[in-house]
Protein backbone atom coordinates (compact mmCIF):
# COMPACT_ATOMS: atom_id res chain seq x y z
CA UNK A 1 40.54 -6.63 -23.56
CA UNK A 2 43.06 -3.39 -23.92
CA UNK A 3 44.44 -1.61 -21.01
CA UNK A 4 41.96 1.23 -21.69
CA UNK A 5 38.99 -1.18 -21.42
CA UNK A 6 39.97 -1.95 -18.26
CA UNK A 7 40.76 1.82 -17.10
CA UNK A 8 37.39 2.20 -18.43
CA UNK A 9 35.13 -0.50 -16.95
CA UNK A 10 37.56 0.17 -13.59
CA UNK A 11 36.32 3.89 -13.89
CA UNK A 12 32.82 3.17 -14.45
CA UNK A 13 32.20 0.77 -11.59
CA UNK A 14 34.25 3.41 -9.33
CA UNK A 15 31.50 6.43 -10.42
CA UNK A 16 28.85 3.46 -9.78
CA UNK A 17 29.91 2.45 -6.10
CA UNK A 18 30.43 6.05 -5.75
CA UNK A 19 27.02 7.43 -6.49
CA UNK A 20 25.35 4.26 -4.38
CA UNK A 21 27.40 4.97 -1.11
CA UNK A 22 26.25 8.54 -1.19
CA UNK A 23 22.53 7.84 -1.53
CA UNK A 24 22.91 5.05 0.80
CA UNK A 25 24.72 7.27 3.15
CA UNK A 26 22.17 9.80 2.76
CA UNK A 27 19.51 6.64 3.23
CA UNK A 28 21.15 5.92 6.88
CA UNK A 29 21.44 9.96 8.17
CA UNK A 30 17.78 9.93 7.15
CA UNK A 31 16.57 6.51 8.84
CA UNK A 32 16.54 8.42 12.40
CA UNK A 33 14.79 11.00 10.90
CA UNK A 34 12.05 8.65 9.39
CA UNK A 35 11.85 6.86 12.67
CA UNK A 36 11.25 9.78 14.69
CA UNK A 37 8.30 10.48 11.91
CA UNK A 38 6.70 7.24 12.43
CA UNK A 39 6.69 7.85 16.11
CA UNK A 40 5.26 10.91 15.97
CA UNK A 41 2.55 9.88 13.60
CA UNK A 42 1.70 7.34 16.06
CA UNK A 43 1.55 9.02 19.21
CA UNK A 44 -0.94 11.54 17.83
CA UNK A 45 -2.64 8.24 16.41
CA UNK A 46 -2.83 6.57 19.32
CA UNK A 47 -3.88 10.12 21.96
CA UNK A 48 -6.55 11.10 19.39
CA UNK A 49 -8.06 8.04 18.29
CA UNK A 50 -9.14 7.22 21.41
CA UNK A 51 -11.73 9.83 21.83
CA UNK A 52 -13.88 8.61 18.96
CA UNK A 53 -15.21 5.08 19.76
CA UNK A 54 -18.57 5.46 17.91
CA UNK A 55 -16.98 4.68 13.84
CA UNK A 56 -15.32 1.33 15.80
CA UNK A 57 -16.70 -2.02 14.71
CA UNK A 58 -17.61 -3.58 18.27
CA UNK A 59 -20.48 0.05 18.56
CA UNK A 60 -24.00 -0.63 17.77
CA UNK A 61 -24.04 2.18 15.19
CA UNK A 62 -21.67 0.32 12.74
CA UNK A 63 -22.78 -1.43 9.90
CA UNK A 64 -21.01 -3.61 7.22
CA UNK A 65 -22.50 -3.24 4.06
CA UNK A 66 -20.63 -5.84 2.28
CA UNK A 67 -21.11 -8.58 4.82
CA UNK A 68 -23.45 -11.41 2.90
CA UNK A 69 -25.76 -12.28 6.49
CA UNK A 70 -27.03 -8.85 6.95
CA UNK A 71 -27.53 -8.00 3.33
CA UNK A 72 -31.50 -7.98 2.87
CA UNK A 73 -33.24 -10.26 0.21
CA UNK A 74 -36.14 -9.68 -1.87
CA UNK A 75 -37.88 -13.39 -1.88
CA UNK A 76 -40.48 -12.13 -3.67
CA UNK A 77 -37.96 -11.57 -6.84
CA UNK A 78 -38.17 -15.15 -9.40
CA UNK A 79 -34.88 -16.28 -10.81
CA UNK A 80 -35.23 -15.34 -15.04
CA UNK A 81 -35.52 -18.60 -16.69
CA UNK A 82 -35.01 -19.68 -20.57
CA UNK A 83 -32.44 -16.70 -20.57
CA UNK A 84 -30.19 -17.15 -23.76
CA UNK A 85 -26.91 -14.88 -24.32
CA UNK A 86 -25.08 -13.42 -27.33
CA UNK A 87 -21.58 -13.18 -28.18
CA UNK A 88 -20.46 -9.74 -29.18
CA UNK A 89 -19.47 -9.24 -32.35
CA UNK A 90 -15.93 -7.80 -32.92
C-alpha cells in the first residue's frame, strides 16, 4: 500500500470517528432530556389513569372476546362431512 493509501484510509476513518462522536455526543446531551420525557409521560399516566377503573380487567363490565371459555357455541350446528377440496390451479 502507497503512502497516499494510507493518508487516505487514515483520513477516512478520522471523518468516520468524527461524525460518530458528534451524534453520540448529541445522543448523551439528549438522554436527560428523554428521561425527563419518560417521566413526565408517566406521571400524567399514573395521576389520570387512576380515575377510570371501569375499562380495567378485574370490573364486571369487561369482557374478553377472544378468550375460548366464554366464547358461545352453537351445538345445534353438525360438523360437514364427505367434504373434498381442490387445489388451485396456477
Amino acid at each position: 500500500m502507497s503512502f497516499w493509501g494510507i493518508v487516505l484510509l487514515v483520513f477516512i476513518a478520522l471523518i468516520i470517528l468524527s461524525l460518530l462522536f458528534v451524534f453520540f455526543k448529541a445522543f448523551i446531551f439528549l438522554l436527560p432530556v428523554g428521561l425527563i420525557a419518560i417521566a413526565l409521560i408517566w406521571l400524567i399516566g399514573w395521576f389520570t389513569g387512576r380515575k377510570n377503573k371501569a375499562s380495567m380487567p378485574s370490573s364486571g363490565s369487561y369482557y374478553d372476546w377472544f378468550k375460548k371459555e366464554n366464547s358461545t357455541h352453537n351445538p345445534t350446528r353438525k360438523k360437514a362431512r364427505n367434504v373434498t377440496t381442490k387445489d388451485v390451479d396456477k
